[in-house]
N, C-alpha and C. Protein backbone atom coordinates (compact mmCIF):
# COMPACT_ATOMS: atom_id res chain seq x y z
N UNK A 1 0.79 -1.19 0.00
CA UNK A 1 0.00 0.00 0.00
C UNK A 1 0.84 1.26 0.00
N UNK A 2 1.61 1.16 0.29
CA UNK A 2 2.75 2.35 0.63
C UNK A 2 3.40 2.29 -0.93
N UNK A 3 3.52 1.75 -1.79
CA UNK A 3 4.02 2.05 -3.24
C UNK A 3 2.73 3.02 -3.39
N UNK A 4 1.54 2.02 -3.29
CA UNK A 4 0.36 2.84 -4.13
C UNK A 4 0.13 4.23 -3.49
N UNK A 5 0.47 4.71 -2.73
CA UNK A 5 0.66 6.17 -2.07
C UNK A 5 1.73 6.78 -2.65
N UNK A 6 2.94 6.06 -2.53
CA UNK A 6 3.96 6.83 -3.24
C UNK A 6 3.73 7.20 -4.97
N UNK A 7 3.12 6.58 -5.59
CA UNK A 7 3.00 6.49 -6.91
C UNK A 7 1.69 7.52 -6.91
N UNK A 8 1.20 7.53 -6.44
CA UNK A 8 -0.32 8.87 -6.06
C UNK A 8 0.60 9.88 -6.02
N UNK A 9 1.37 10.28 -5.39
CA UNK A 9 2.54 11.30 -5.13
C UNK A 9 3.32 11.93 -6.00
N UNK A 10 3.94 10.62 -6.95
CA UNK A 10 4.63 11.21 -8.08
C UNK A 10 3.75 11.36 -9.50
N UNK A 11 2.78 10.43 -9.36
CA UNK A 11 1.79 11.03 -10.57
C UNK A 11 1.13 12.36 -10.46
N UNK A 12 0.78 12.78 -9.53
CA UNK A 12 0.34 13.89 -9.10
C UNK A 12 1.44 14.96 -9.12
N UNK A 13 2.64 15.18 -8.64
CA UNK A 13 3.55 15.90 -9.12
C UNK A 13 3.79 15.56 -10.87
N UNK A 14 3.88 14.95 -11.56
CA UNK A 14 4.31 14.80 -12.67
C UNK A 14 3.14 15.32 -13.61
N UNK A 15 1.84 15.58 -12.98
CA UNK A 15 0.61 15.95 -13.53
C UNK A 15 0.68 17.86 -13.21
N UNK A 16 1.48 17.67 -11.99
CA UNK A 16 1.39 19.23 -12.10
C UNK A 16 2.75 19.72 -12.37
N UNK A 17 3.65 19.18 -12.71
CA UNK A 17 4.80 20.07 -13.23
C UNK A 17 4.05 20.06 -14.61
N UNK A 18 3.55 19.34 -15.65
CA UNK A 18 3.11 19.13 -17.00
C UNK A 18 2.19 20.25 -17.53
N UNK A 19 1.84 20.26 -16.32
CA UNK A 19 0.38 21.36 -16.22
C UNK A 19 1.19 23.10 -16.15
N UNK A 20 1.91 23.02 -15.10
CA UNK A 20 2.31 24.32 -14.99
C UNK A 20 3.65 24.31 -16.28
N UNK A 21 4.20 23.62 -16.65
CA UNK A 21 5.34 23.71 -18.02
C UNK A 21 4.43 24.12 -19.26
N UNK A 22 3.54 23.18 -19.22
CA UNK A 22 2.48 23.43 -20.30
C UNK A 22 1.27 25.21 -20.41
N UNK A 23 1.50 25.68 -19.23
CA UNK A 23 0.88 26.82 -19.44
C UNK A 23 2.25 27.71 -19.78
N UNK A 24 2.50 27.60 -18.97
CA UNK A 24 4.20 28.52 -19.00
C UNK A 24 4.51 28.86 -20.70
N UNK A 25 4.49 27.30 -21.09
CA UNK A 25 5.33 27.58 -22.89
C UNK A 25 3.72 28.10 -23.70
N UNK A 26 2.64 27.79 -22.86
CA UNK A 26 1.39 28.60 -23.91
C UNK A 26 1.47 29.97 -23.61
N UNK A 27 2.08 30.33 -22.14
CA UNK A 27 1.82 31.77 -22.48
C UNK A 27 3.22 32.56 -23.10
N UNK A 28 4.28 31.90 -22.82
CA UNK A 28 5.33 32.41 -23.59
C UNK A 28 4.96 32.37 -25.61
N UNK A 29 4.60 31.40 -25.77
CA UNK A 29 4.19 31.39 -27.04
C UNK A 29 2.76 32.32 -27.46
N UNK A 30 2.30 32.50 -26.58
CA UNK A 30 1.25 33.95 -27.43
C UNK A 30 1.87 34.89 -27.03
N UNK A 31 2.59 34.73 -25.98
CA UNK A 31 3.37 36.54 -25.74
C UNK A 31 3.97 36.61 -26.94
N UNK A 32 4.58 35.95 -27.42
CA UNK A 32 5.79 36.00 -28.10
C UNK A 32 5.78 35.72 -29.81
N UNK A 33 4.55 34.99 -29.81
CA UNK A 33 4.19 34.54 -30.91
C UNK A 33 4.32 34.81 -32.33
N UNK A 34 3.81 36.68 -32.61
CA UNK A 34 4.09 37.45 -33.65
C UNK A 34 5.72 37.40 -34.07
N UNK A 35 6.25 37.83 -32.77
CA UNK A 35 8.16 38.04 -33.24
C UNK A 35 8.43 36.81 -33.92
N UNK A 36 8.49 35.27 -33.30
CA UNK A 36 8.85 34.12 -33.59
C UNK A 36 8.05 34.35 -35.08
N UNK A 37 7.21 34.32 -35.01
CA UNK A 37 7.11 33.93 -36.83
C UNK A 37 7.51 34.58 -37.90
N UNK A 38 7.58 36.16 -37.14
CA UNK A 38 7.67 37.05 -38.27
C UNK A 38 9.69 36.91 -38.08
N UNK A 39 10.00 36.38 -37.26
CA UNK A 39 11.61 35.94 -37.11
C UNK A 39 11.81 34.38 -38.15
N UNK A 40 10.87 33.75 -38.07
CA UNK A 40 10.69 32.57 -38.79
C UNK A 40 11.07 32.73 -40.58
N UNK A 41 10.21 33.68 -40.81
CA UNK A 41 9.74 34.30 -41.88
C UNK A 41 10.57 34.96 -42.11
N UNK A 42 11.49 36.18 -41.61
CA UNK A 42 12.74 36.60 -42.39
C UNK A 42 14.12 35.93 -42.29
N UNK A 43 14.33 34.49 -41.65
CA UNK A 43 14.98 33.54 -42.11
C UNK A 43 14.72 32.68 -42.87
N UNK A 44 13.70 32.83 -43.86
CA UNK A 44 13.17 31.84 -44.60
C UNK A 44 13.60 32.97 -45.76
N UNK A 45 13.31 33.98 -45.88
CA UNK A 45 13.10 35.07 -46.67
C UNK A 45 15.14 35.13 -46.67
N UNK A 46 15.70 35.31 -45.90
CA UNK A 46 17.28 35.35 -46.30
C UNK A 46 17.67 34.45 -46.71
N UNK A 47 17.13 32.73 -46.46
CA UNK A 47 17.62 31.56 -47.48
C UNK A 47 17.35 31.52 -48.78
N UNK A 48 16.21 32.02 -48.78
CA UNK A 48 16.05 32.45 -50.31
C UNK A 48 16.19 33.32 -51.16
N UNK A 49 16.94 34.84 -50.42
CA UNK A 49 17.99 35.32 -50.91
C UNK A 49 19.06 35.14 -51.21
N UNK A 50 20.10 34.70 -49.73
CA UNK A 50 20.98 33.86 -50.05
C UNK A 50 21.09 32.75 -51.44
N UNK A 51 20.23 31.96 -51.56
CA UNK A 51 20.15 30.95 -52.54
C UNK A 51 20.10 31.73 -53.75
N UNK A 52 19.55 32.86 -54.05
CA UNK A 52 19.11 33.53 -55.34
C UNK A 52 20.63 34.10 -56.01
N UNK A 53 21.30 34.30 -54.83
CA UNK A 53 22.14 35.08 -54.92
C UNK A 53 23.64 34.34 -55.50
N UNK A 54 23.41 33.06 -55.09
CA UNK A 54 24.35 32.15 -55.27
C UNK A 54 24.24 31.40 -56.56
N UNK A 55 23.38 31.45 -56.86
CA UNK A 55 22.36 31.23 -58.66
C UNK A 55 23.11 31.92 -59.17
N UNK A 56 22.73 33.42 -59.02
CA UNK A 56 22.97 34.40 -59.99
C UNK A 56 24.57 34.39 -60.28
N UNK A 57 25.52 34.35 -58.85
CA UNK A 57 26.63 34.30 -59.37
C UNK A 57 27.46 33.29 -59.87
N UNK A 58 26.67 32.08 -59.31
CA UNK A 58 27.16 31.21 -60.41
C UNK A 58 26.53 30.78 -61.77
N UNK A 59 25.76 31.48 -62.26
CA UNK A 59 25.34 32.03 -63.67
C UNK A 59 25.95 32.86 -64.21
N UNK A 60 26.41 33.59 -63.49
CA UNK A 60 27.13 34.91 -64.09
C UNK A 60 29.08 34.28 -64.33
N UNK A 61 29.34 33.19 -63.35
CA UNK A 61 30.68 33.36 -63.51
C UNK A 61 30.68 32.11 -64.83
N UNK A 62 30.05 31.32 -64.77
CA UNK A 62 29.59 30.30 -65.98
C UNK A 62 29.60 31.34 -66.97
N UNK A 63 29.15 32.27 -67.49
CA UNK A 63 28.81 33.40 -68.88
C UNK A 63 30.06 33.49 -68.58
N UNK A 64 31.17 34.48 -67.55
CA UNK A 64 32.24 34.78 -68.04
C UNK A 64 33.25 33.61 -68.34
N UNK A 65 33.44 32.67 -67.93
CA UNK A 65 34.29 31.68 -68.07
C UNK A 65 34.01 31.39 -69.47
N UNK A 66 32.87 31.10 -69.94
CA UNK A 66 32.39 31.00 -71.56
C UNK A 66 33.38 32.08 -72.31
N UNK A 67 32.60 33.20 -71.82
CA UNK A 67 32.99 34.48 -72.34
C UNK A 67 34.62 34.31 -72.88
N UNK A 68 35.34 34.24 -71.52
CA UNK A 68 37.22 33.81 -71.99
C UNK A 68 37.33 33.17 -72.53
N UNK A 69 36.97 31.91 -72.66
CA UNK A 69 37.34 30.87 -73.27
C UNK A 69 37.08 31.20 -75.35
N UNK A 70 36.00 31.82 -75.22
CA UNK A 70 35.51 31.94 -76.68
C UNK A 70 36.96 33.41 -77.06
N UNK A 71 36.63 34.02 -75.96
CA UNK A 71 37.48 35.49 -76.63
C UNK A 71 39.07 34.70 -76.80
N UNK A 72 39.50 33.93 -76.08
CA UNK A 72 41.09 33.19 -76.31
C UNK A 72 40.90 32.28 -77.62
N UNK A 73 39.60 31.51 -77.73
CA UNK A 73 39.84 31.43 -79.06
C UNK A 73 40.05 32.12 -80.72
N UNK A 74 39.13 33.31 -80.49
CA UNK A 74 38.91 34.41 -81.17
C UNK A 74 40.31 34.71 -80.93
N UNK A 75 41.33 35.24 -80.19
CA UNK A 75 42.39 35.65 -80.61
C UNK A 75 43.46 34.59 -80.90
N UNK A 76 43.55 33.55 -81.08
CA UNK A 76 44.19 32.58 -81.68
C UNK A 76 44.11 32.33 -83.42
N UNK A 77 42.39 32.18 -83.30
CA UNK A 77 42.15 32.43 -84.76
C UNK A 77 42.65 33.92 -85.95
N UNK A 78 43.04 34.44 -84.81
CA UNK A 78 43.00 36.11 -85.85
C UNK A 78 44.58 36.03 -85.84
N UNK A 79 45.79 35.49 -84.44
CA UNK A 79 46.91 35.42 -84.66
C UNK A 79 47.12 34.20 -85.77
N UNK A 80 46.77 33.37 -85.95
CA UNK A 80 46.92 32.58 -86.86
C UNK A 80 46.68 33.03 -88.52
N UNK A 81 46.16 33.54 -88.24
CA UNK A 81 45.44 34.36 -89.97
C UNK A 81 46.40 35.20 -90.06
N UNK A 82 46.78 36.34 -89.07
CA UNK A 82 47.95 37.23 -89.37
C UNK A 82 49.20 36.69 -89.48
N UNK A 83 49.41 35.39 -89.13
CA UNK A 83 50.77 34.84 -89.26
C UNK A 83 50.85 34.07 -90.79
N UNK A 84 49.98 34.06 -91.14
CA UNK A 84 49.66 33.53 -92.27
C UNK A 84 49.43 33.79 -93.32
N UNK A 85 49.16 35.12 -93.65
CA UNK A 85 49.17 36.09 -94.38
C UNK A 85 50.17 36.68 -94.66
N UNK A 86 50.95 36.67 -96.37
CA UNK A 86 52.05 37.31 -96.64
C UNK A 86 51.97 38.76 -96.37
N UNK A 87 51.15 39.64 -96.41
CA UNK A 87 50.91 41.28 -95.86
C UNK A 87 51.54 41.17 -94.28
N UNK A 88 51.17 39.90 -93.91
CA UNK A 88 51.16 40.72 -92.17
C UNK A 88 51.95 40.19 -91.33
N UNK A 89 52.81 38.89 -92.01
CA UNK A 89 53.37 38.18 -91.12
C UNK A 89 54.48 38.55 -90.48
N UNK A 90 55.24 39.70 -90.83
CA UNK A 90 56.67 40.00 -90.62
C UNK A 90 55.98 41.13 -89.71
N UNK A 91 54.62 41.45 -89.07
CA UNK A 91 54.17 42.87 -88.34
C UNK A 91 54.47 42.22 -86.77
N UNK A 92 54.69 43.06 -86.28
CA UNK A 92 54.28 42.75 -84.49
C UNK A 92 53.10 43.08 -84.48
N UNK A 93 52.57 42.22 -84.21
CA UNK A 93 50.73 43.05 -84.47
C UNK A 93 50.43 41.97 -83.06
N UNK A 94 49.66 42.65 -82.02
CA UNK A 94 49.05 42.36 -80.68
C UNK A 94 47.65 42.04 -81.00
N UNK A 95 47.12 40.78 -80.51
CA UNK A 95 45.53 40.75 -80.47
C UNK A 95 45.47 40.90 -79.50
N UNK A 96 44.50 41.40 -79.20
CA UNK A 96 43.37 41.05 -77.50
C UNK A 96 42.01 41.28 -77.94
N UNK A 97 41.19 40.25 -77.18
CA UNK A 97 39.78 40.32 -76.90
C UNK A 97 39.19 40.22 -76.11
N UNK A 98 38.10 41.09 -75.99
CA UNK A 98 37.25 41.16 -74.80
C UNK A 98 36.22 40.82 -75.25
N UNK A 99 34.95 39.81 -74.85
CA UNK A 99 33.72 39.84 -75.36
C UNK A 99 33.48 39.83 -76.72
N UNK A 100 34.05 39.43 -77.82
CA UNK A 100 34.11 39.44 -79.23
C UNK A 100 34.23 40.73 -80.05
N UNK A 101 34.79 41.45 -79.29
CA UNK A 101 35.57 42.55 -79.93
C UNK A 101 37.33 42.76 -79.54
N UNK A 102 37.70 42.73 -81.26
CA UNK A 102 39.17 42.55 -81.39
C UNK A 102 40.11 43.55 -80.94
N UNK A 103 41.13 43.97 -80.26
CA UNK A 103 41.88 45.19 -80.71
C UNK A 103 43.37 44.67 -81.37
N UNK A 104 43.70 45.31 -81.97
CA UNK A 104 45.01 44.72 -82.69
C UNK A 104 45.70 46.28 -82.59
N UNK A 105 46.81 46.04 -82.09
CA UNK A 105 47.88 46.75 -81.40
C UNK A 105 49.28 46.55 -82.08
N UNK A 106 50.27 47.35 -82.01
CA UNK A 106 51.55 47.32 -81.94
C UNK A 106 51.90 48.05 -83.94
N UNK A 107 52.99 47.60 -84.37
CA UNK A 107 53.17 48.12 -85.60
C UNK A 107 53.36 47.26 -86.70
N UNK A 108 53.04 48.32 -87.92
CA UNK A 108 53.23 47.54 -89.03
C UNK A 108 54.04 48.15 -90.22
N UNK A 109 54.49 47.59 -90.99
CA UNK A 109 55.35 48.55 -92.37
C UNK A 109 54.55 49.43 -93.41
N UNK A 110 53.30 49.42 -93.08
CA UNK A 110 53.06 50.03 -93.96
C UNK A 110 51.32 49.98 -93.62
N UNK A 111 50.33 51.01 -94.81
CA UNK A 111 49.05 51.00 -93.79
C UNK A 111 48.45 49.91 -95.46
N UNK A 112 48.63 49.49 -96.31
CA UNK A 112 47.89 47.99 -96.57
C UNK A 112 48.09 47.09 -95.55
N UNK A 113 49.29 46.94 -94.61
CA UNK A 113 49.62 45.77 -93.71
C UNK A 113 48.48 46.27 -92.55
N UNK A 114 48.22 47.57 -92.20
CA UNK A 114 47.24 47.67 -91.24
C UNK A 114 45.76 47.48 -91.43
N UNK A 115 45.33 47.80 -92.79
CA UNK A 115 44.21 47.32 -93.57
C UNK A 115 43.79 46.03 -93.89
N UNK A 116 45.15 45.60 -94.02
CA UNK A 116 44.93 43.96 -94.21
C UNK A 116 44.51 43.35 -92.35
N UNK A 117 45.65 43.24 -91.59
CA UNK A 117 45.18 42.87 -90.32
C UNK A 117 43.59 42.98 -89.58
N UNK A 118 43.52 44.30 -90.42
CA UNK A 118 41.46 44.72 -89.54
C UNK A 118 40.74 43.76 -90.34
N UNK A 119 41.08 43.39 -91.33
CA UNK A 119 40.45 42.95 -92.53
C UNK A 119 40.29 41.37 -92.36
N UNK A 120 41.37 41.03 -92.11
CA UNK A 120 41.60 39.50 -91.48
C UNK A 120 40.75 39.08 -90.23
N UNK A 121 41.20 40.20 -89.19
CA UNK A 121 40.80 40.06 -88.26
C UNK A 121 38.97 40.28 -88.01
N UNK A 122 38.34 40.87 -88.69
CA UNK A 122 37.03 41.06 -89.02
C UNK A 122 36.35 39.64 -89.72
N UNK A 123 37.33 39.24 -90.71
CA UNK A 123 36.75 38.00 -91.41
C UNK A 123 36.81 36.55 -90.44
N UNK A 124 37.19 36.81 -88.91
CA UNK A 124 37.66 35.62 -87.95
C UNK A 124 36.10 35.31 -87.00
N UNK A 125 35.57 34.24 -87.40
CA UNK A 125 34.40 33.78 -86.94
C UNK A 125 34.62 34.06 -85.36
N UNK A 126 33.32 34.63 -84.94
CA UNK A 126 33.20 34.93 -83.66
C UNK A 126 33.44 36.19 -83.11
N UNK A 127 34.14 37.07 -84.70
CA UNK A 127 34.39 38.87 -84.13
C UNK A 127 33.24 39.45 -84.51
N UNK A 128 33.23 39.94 -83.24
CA UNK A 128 31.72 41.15 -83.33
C UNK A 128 32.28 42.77 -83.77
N UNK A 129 33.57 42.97 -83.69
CA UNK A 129 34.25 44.45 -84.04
C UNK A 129 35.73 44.05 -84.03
N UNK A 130 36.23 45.32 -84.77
CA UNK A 130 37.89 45.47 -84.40
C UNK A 130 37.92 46.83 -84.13
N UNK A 131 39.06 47.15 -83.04
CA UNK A 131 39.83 48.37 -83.30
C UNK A 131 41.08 48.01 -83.45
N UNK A 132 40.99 49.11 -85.00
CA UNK A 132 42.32 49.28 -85.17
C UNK A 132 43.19 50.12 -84.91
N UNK A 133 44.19 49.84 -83.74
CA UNK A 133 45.13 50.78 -82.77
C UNK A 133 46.82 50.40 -83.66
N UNK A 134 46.54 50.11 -84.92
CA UNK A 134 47.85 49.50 -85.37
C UNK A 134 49.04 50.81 -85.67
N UNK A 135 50.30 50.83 -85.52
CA UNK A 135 50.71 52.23 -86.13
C UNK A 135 52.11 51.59 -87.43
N UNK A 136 51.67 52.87 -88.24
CA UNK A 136 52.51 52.60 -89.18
C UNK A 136 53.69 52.79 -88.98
N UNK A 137 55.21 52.15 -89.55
CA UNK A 137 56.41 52.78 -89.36
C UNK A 137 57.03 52.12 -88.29
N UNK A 138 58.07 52.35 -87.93
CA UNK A 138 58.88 52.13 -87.07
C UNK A 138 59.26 50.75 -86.99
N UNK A 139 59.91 50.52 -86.03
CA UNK A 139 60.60 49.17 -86.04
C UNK A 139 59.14 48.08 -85.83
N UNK A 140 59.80 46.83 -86.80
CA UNK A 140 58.41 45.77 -86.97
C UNK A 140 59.19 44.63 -86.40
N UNK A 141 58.81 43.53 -86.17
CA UNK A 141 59.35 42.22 -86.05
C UNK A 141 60.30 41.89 -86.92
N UNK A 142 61.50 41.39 -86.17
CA UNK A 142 62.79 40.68 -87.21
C UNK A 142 63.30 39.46 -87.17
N UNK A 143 62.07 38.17 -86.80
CA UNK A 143 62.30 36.91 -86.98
C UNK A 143 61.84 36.24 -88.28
């Protein structure tokens, strides 16, 4: 009989700690209620910025990596054409590209050799423009 008293004892405490824990977190949770969600809600709202954000730049670094890769070919193709070409081959002539526009730089012997280079370099699949920064005269390549 003395269990069944003791067990009256702790069920009854275990009924009222449950009771008073259980009001406690109901009234903390309507006190509190609005902040927690609307706290809920702008961490839901920054993961999905965050995430948007991490899209975009790895969309964006995918386009530029494209981007180089095509513009290094574009200037391979246009040094190859100028090396290849009896007008232009003896020029120091510089490609660079950015975004499918050519610039061709440095000098040449004469301005058909600079006419020819824009000319080449315009006819190289994948150029969207040239500038021609070429100058006539002066010392050219002597290999």
């Amino acid at each position: 009989m003395r269990n069944s008293g003791m067990n009256k004892v702790t069920l009854s405490a275990a009924v009222l700690s449950l009771a008073m824990a259980g009001s406690a977190a109901f009234a903390q949770d309507s006190a509190s209620s609005p902040s927690a969600r609307q706290s809920l809600y702008q961490a839901g709202e920054n993961v999905e910025q965050a995430d948007s954000a991490t899209l975009n730049a790895a969309k964006h670094a995918g386009k530029g990596t494209v981007t180089a890769m095509r513009d290094t070919k574009i200037t391979s193709k246009v040094k190859v054409a100028l090396h290849e070409d009896k007008v232009t081959e003896d020029s120091d002539i510089h490609v660079d590209t950015v975004a499918g526009v050519v610039t061709l730089s440095g000098r040449v012997p004469s301005p058909d050799a600079a006419a020819r280079a824009e000319q080449l370099a315009k006819q190289t699949e994948g150029v969207s423009s040239v500038t021609n920064d070429l100058k006539v005269g002066g010392p050219v390549r002597s290999d």
